[in-house]
N, C-alpha and C. Protein backbone atom coordinates (compact mmCIF):
# COMPACT_ATOMS: atom_id res chain seq x y z
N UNK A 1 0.83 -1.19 0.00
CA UNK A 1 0.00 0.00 0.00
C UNK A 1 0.88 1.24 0.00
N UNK A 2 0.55 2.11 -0.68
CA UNK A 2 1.09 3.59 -1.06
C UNK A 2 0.86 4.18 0.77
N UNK A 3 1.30 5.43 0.77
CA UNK A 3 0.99 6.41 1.79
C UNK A 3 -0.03 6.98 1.14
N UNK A 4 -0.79 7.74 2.20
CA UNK A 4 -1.94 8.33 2.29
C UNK A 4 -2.03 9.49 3.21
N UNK A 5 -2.16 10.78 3.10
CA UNK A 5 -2.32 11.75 4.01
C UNK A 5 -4.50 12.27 4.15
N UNK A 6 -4.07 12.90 5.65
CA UNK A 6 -5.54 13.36 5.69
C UNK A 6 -5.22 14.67 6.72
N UNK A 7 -6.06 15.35 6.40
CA UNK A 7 -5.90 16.78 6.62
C UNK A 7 -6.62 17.14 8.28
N UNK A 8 -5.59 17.69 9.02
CA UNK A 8 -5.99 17.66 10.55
C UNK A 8 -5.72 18.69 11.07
N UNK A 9 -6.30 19.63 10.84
CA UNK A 9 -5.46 21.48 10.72
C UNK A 9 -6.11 21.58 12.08
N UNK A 10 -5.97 22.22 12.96
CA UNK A 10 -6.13 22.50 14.12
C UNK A 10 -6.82 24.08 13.89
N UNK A 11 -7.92 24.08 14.55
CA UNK A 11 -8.74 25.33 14.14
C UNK A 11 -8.26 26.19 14.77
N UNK A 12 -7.96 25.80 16.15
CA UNK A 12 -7.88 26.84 17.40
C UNK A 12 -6.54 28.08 16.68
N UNK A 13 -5.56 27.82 16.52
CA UNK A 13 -4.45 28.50 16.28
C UNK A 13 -3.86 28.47 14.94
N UNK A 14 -4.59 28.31 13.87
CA UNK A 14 -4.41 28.60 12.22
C UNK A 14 -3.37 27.61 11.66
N UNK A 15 -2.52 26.85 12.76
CA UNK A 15 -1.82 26.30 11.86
C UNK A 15 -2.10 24.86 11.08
N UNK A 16 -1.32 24.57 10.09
CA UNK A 16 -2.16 23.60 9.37
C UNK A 16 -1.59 21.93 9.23
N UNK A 17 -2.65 21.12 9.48
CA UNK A 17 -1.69 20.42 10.11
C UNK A 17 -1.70 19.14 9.13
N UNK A 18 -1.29 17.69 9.02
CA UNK A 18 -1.43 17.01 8.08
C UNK A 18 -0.88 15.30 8.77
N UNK A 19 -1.79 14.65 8.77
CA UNK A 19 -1.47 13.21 9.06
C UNK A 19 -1.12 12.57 8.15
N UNK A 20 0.11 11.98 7.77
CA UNK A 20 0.03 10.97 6.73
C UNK A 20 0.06 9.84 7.28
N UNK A 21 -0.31 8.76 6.48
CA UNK A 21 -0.42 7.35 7.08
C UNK A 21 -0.07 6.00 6.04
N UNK A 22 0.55 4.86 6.12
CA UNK A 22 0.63 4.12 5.51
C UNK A 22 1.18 2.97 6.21
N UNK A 23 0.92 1.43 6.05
CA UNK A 23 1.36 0.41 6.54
C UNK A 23 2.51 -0.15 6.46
N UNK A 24 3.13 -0.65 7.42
CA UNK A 24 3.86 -1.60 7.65
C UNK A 24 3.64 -3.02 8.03
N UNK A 25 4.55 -4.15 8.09
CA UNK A 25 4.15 -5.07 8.70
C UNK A 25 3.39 -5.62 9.82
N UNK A 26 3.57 -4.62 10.78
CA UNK A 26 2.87 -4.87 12.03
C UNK A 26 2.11 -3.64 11.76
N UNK A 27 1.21 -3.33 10.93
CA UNK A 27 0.11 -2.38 11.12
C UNK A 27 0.22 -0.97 10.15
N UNK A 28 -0.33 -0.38 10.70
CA UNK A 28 -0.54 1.09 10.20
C UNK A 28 0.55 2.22 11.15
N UNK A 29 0.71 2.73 10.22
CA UNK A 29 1.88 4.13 11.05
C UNK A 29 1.54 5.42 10.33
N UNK A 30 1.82 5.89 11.63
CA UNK A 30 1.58 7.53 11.65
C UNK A 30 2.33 8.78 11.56
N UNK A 31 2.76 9.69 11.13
CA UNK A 31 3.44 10.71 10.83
C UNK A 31 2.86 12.17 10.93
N UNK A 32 3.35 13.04 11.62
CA UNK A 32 2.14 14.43 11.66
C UNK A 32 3.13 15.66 11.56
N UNK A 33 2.91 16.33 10.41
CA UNK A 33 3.24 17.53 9.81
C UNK A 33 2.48 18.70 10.47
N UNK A 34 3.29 19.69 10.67
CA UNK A 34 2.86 20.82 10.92
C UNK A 34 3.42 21.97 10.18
N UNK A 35 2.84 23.10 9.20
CA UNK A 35 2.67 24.41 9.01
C UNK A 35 2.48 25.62 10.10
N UNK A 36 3.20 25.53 11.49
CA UNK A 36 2.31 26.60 12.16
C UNK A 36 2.04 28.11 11.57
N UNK A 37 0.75 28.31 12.17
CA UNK A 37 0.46 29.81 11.48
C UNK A 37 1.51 30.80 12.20
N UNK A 38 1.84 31.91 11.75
CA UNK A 38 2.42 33.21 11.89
C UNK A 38 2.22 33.56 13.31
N UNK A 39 3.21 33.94 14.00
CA UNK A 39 2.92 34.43 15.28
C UNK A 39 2.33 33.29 16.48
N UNK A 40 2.38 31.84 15.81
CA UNK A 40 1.95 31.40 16.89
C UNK A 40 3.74 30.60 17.40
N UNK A 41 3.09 30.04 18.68
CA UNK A 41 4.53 29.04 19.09
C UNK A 41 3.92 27.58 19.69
N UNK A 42 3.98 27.02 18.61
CA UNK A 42 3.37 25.61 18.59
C UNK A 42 4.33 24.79 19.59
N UNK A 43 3.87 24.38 20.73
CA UNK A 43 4.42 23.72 21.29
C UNK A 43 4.07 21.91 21.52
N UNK A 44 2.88 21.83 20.84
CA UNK A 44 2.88 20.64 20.97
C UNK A 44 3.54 19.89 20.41
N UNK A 45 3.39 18.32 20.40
CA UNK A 45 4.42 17.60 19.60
C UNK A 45 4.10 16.83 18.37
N UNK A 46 4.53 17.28 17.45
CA UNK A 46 4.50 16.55 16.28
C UNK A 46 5.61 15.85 15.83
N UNK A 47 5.45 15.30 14.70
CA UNK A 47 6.71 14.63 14.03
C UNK A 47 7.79 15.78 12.95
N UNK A 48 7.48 16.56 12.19
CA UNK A 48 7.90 17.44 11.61
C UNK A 48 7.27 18.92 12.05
N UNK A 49 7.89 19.91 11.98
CA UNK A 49 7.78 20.96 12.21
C UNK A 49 8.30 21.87 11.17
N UNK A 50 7.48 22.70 10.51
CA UNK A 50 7.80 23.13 8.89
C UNK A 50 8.08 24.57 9.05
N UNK A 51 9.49 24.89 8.44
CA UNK A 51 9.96 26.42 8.71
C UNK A 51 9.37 26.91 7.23
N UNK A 52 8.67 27.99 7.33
CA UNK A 52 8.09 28.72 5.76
C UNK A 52 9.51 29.34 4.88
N UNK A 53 9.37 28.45 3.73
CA UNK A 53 10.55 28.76 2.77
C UNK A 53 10.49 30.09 2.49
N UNK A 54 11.64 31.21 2.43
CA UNK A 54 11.33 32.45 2.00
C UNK A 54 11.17 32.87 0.22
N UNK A 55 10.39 33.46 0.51
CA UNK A 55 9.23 33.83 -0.80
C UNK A 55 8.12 32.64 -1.23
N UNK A 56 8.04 31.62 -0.65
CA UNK A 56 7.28 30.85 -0.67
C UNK A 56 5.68 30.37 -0.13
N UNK A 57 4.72 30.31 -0.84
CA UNK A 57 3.63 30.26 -0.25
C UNK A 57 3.97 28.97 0.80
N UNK A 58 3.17 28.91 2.30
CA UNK A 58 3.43 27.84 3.53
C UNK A 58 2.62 26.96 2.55
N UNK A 59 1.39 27.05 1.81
CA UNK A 59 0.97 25.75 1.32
C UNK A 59 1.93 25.33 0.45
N UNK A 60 2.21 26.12 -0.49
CA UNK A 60 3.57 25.02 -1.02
C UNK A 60 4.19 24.35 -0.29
N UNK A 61 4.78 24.76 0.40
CA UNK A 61 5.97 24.68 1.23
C UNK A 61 5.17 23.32 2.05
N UNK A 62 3.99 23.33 2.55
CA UNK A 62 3.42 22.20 2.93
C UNK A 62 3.44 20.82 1.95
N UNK A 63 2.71 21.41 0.79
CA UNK A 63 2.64 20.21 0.13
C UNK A 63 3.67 19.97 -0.73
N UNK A 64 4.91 20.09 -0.79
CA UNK A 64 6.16 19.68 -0.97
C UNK A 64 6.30 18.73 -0.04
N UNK A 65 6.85 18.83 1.15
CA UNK A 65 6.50 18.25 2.43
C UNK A 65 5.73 16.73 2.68
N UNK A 66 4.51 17.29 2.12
CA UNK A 66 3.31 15.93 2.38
C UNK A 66 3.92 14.87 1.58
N UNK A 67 4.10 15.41 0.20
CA UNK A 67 4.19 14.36 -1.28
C UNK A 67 5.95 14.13 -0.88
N UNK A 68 6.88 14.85 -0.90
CA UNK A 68 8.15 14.06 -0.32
C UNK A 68 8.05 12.74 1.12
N UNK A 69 7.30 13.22 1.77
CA UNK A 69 7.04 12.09 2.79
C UNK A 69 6.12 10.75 2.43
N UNK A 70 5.26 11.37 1.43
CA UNK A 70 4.33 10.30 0.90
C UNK A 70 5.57 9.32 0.13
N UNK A 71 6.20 9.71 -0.48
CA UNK A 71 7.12 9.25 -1.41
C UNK A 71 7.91 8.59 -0.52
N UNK A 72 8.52 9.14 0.48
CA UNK A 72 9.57 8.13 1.10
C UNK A 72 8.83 6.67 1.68
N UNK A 73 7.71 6.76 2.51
CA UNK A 73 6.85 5.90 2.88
C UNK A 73 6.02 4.98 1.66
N UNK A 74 6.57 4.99 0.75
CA UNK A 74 5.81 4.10 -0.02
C UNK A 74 6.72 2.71 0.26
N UNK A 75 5.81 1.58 -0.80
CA UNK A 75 6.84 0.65 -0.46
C UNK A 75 7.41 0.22 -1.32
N UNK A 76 7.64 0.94 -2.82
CA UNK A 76 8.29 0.55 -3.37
C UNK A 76 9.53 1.10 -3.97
N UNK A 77 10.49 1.19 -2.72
CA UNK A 77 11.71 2.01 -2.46
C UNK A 77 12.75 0.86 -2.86
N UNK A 78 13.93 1.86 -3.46
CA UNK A 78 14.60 0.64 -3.53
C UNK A 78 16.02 0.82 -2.73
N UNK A 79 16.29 2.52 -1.89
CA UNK A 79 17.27 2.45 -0.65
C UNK A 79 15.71 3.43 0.19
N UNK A 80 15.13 2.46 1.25
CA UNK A 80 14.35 2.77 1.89
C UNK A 80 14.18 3.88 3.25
N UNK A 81 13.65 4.85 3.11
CA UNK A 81 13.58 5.85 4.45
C UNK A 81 12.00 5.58 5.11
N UNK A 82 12.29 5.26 6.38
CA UNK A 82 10.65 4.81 7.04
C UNK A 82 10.84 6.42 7.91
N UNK A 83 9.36 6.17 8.77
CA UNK A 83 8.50 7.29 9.69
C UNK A 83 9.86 7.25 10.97
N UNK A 84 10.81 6.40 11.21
CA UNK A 84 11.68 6.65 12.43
C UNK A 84 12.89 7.01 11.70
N UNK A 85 13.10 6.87 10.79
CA UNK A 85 14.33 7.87 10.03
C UNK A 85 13.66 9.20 10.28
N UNK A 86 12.83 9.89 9.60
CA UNK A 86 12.06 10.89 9.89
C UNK A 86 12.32 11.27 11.04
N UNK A 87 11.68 10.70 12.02
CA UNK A 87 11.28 11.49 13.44
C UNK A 87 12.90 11.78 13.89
N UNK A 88 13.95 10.58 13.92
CA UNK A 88 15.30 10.82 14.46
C UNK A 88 15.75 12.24 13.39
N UNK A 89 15.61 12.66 12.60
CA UNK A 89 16.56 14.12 12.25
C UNK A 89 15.81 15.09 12.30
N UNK A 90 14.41 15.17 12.46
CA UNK A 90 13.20 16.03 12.27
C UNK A 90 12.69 16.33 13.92
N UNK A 91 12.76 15.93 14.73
CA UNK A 91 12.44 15.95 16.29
C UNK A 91 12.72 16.97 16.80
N UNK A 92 12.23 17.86 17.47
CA UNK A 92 12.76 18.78 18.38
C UNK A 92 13.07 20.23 16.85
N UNK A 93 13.30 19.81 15.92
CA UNK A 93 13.83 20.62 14.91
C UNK A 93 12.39 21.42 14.54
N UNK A 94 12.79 22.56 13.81
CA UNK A 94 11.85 23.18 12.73
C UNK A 94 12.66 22.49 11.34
N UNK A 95 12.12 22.67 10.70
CA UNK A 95 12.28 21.82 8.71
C UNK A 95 11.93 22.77 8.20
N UNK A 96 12.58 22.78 7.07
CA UNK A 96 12.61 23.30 5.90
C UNK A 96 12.49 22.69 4.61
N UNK A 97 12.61 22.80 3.84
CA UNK A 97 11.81 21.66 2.51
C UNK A 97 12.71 22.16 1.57
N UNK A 98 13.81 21.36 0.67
CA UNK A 98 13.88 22.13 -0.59
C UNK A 98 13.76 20.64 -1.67
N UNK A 99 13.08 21.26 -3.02
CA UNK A 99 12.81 20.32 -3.89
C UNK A 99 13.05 21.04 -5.26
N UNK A 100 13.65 20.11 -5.67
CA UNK A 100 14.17 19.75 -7.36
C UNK A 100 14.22 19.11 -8.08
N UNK A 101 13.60 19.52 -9.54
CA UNK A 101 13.90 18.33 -10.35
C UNK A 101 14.85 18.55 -12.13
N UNK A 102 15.04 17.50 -12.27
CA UNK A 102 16.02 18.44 -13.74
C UNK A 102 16.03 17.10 -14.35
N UNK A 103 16.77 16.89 -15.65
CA UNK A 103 16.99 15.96 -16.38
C UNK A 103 18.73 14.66 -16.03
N UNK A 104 19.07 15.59 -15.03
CA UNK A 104 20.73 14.87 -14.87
C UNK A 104 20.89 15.22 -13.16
N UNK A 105 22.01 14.35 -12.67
CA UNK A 105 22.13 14.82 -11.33
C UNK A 105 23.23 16.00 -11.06
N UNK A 106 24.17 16.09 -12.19
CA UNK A 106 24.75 17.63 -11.98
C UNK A 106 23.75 18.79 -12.42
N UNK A 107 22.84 18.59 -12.92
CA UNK A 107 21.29 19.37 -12.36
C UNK A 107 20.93 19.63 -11.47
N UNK A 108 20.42 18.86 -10.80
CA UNK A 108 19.57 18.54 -9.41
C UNK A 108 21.07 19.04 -8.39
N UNK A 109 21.93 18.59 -8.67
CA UNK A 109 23.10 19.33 -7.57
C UNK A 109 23.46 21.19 -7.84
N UNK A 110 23.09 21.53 -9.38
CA UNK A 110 23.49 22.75 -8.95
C UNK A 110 22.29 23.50 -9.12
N UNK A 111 20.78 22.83 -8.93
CA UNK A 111 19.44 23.82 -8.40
C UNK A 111 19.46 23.70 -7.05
N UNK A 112 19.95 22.16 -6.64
CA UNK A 112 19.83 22.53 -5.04
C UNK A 112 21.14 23.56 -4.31
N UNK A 113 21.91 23.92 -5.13
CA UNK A 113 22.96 24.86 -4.87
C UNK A 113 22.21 26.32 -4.62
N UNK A 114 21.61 26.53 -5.91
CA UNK A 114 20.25 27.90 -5.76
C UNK A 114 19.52 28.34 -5.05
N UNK A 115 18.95 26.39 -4.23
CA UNK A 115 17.99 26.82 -3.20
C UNK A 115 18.63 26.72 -2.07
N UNK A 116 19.62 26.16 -1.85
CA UNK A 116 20.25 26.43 -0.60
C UNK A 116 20.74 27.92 -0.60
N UNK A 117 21.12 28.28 -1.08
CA UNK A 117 21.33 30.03 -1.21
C UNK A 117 20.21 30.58 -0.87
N UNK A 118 19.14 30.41 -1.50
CA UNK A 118 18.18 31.12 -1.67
C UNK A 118 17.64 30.95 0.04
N UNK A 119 17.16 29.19 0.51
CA UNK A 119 16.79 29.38 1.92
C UNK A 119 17.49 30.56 2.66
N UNK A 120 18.47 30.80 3.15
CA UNK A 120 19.19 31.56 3.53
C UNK A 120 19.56 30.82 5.29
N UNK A 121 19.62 29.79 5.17
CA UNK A 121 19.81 28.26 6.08
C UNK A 121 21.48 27.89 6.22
N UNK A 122 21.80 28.74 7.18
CA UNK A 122 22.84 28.53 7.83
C UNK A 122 23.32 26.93 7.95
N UNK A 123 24.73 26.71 7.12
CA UNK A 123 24.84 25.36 7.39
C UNK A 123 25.17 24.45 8.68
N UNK A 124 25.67 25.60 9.17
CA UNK A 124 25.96 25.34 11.04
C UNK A 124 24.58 25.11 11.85
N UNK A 125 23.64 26.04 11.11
CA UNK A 125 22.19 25.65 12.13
C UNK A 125 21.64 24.58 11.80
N UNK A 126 22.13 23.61 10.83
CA UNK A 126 21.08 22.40 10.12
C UNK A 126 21.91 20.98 11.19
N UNK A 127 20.91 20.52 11.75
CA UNK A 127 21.51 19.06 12.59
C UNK A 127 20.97 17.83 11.95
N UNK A 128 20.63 18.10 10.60
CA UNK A 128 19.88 16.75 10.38
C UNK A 128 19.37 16.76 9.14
N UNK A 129 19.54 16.10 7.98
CA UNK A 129 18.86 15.93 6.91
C UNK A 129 18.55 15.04 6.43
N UNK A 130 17.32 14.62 5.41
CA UNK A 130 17.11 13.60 4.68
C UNK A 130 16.95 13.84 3.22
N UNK A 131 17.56 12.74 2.72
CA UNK A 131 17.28 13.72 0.98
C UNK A 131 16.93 12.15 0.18
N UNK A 132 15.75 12.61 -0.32
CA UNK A 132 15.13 11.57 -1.42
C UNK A 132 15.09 11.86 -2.42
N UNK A 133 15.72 10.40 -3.31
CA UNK A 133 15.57 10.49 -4.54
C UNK A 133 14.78 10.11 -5.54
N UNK A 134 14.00 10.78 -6.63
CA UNK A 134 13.18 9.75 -7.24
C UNK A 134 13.64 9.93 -8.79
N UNK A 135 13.51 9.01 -9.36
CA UNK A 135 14.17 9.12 -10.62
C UNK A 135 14.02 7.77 -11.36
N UNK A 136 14.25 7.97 -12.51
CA UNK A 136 14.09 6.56 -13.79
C UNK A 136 14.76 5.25 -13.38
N UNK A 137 14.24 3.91 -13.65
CA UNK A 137 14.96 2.93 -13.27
C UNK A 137 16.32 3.11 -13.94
N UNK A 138 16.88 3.57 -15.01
CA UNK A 138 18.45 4.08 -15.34
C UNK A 138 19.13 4.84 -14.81
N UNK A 139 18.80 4.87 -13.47
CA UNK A 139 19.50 6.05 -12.89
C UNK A 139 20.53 5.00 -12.22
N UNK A 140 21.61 5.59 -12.13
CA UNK A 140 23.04 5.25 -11.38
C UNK A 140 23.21 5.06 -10.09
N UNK A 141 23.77 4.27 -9.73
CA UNK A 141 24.18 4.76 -8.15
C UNK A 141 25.04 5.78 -8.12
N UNK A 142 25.97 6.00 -9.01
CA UNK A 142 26.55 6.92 -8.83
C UNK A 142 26.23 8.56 -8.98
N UNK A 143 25.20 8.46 -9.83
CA UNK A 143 24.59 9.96 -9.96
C UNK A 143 23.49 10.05 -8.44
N UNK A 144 22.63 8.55 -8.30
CA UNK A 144 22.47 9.56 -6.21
C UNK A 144 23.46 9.70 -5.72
N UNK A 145 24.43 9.04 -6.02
CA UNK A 145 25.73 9.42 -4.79
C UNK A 145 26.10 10.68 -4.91
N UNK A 146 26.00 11.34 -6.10
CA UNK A 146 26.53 12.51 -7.08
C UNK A 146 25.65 13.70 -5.64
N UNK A 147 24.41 13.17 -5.83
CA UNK A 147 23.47 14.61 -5.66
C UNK A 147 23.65 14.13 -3.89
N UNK A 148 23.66 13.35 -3.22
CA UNK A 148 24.05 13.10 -1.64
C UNK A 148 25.50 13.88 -1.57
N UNK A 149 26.06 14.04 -2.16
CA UNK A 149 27.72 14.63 -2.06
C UNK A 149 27.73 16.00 -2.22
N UNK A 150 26.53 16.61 -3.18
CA UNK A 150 26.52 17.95 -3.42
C UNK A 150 25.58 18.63 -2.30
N UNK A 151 24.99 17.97 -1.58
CA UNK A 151 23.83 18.01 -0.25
C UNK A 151 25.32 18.30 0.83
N UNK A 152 26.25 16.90 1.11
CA UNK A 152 26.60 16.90 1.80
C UNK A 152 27.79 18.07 2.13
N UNK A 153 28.23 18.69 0.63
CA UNK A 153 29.02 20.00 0.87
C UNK A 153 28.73 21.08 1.57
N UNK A 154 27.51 21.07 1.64
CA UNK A 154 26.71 22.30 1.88
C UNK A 154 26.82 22.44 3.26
N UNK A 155 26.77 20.94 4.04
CA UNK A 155 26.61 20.88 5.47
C UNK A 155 27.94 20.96 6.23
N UNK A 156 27.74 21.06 7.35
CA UNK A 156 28.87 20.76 7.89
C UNK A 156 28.95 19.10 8.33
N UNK A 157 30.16 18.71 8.96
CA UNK A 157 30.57 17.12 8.72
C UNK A 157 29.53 16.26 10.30
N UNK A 158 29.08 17.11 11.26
CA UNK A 158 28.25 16.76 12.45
C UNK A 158 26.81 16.61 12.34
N UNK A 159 26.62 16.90 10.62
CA UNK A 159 25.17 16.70 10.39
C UNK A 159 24.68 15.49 9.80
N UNK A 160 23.81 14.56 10.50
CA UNK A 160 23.46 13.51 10.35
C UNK A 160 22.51 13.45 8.73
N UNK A 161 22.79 12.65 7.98
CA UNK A 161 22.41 12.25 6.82
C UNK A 161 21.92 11.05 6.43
N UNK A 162 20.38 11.52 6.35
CA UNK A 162 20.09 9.77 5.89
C UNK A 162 18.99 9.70 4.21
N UNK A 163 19.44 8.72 3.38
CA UNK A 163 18.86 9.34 2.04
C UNK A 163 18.36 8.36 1.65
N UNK A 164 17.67 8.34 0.66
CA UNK A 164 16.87 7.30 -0.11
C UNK A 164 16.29 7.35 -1.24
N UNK A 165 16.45 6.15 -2.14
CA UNK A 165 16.33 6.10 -3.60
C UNK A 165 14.65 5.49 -4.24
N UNK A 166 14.23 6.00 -5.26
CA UNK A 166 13.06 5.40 -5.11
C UNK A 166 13.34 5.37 -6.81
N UNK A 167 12.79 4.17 -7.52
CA UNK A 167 12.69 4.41 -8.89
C UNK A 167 11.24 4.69 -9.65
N UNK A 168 11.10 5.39 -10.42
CA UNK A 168 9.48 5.39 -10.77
C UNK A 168 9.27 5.18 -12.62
N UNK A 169 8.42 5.81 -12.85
CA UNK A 169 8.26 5.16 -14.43
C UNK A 169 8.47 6.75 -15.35
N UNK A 170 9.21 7.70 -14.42
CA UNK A 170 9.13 9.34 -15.09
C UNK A 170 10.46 9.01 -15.86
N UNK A 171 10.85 9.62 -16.74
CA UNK A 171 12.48 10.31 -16.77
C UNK A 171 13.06 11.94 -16.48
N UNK A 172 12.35 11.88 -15.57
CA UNK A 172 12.54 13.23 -14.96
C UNK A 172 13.76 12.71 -13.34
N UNK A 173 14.45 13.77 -13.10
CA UNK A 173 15.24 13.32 -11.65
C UNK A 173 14.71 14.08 -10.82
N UNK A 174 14.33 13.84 -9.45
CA UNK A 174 13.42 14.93 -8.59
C UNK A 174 14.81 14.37 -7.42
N UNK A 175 15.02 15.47 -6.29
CA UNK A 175 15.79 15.30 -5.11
C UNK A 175 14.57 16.39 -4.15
N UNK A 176 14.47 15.86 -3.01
CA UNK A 176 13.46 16.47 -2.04
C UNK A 176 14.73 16.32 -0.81
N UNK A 177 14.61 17.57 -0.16
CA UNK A 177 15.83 17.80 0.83
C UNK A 177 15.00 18.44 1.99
N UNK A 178 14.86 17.56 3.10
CA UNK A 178 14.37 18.44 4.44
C UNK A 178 15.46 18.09 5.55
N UNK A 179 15.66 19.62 5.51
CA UNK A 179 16.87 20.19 6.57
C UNK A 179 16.22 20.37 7.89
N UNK A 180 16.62 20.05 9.07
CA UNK A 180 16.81 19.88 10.05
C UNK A 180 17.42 21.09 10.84
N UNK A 181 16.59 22.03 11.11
CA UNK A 181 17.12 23.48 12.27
C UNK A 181 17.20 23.27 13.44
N UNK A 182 18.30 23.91 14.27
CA UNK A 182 18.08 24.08 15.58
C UNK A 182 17.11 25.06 15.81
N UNK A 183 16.08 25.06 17.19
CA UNK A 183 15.31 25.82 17.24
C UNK A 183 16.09 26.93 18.24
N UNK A 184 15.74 27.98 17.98
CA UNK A 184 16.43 29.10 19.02
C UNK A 184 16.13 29.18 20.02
């Protein structure tokens, strides 16, 4: 079974919230995204906590988010990221989302060069990333290794990295990167 999200926005305080869900062997598992609204300080606990990309609408920035997580949680991965990869670099953190796609992986390495500029995401403040790949069954190991290496420049060497390959039926290369902030 694919992942599945359902929409759980919390009225009281605007922010918007998002369950995704999909099975495992022993059952069903859960994952919960948060958008908080502006001015609030969400203290409860979720699984991700979503920093608003600058110049970016938060629903984008959400549903980037949803569909990169939907994607990692599917099951037909072929270097696999589950809901406790997630929670271990995403916990305690605010996230940030960056996503790309291009025709080659020295593509996808020098748009995510753009948007890492562009976040304006201190590489010292990031403790944690995950970066998924989705791309044509002809894709290389060496071209994910390509775009994990151009991720991993960016960071410094204390930031935990965990990535994953998924093949699909596009010939398009997509890389989805959620960075991991310290919160202040």
């Amino acid at each position: 079974m694919t992942a599945r999200h359902i929409d759980a926005t919390d009225k009281t305080d605007g922010s918007h919230v998002v369950k995704i869900l999909w099975n495992e062997n022993d059952g069903e598992r859960e994952l919960t995204v948060r958008m908080p609204a502006a001015g609030t300080d969400a203290t409860d606990r979720v699984d991700v906590d979503l920093l608003p990309v600058p110049g970016e609408d938060p629903a984008t920035t959400m549903d980037d988010a949803v569909a990169a997580l939907e994607g990692f949680l599917g099951n037909n991965k072929y270097i696999h990221i589950d809901g406790d990869d997630v929670r271990s670099v995403c916990a305690g953190a605010l996230t940030t989302v960056i996503r790309v796609e291009s025709g080659s992986s020295t593509g996808i390495v020098e748009a995510l060069d753009g948007r890492f500029h562009d976040s304006s995401v201190a590489s010292d403040e990031v403790t944690g990333a995950i970066i998924a790949i989705e791309g044509p069954k002809s894709l290389q190991l060496s071209d994910a290794t390509a775009i994990v290496g151009g991720v991993q420049k960016r960071l410094t060497d204390k930031v935990e990295i965990i990535w994953g390959l998924n093949f699909t039926d596009e010939d398009v290369l997509r890389a989805t990167v959620l960075l991991a902030i310290q919160q202040k």
